[in-house]
Structure formats: structure tokens, C-alpha cells
N, C-alpha and C. Protein backbone atom coordinates (compact mmCIF):
# COMPACT_ATOMS: atom_id res chain seq x y z
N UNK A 1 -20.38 -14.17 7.76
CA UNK A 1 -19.31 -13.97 6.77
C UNK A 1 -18.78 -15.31 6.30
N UNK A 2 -18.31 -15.49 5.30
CA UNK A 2 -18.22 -16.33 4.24
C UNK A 2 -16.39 -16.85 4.83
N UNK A 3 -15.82 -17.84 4.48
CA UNK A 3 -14.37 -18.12 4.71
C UNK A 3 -13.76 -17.17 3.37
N UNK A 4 -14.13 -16.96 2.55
CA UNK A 4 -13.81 -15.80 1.29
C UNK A 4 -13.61 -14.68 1.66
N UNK A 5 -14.61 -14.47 2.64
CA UNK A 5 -14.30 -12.95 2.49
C UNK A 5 -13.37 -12.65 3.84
N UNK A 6 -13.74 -13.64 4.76
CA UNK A 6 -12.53 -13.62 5.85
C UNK A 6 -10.85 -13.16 5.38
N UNK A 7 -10.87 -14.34 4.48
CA UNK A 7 -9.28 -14.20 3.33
C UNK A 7 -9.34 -13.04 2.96
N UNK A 8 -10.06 -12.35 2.49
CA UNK A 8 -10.44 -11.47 1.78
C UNK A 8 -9.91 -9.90 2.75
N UNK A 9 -10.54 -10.13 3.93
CA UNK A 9 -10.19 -9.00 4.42
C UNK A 9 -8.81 -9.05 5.13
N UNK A 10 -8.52 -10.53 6.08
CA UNK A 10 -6.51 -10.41 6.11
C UNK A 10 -5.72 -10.40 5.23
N UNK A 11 -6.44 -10.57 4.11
CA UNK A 11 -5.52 -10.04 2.95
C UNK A 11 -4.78 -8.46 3.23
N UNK A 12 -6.20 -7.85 2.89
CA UNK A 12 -6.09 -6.72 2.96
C UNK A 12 -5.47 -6.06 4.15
N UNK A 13 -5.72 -6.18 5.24
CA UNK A 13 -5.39 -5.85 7.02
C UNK A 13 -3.54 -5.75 6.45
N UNK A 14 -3.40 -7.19 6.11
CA UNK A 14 -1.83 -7.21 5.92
C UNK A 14 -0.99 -6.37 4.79
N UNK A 15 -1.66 -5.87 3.81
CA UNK A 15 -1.15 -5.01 2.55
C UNK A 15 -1.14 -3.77 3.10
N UNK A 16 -2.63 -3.54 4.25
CA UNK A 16 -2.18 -2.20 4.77
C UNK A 16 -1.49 -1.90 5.36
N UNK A 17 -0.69 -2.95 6.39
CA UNK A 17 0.04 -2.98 7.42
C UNK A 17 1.13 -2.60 6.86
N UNK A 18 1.53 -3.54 5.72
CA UNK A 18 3.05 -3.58 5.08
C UNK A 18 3.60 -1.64 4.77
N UNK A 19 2.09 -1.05 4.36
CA UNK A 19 2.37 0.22 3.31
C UNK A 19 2.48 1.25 4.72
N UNK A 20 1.76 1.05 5.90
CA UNK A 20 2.06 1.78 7.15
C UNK A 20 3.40 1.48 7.25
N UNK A 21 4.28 0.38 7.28
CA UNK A 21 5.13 0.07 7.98
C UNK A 21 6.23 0.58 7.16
N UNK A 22 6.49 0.54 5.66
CA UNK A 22 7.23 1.11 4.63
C UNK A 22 6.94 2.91 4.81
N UNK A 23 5.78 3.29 5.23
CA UNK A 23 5.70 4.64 5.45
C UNK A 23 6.53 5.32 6.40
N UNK A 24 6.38 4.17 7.34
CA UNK A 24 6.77 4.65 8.55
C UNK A 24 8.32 4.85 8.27
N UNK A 25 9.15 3.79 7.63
CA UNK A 25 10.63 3.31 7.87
C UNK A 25 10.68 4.87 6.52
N UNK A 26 10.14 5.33 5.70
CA UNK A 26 10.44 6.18 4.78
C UNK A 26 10.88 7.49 5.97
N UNK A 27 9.62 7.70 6.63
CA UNK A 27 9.91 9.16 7.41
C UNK A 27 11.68 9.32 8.11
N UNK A 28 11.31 7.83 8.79
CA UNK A 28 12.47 8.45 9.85
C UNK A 28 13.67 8.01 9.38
N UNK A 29 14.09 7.73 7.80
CA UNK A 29 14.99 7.79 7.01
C UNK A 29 15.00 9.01 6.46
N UNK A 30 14.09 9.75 6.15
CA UNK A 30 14.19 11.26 5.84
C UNK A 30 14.25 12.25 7.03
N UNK A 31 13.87 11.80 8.44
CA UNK A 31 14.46 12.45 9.51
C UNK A 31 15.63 12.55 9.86
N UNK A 32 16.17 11.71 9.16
CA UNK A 32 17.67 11.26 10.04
C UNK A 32 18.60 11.88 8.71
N UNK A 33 18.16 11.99 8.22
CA UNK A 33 19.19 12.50 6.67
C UNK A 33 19.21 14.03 6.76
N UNK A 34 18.38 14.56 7.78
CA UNK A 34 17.92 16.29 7.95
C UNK A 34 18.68 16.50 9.14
């Protein structure tokens, strides 16, 4: 693997992380409001 595509994929690892982690904080703000 290339140093490109290395970047390439912690890019990504971290954008997914962020949208798990915003998912996550969504639920148990709509748990707690119920």
C-alpha cells in the first residue's frame, strides 16, 4: 500500500468514527427526552 492510500483510509476510519459517535450522542438524547 501506497502512503496515499494509507491517508486515504484514516481519513475515512475517522469520518466514520465521528458519524458513529454523533449517532450515538443523537439516540441517548432522544432517550432521555422519552
Amino acid at each position: 500500500m501506497t502512503i496515499q492510500n494509507v491517508k486515504y483510509l484514516r481519513l475515512n476510519n475517522f469520518r466514520f468514527s465521528i458519524v458513529i459517535l454523533h449517532f450515538e450522542i443523537f439516540i441517548l438524547n432522544f432517550h432521555e427526552q422519552n
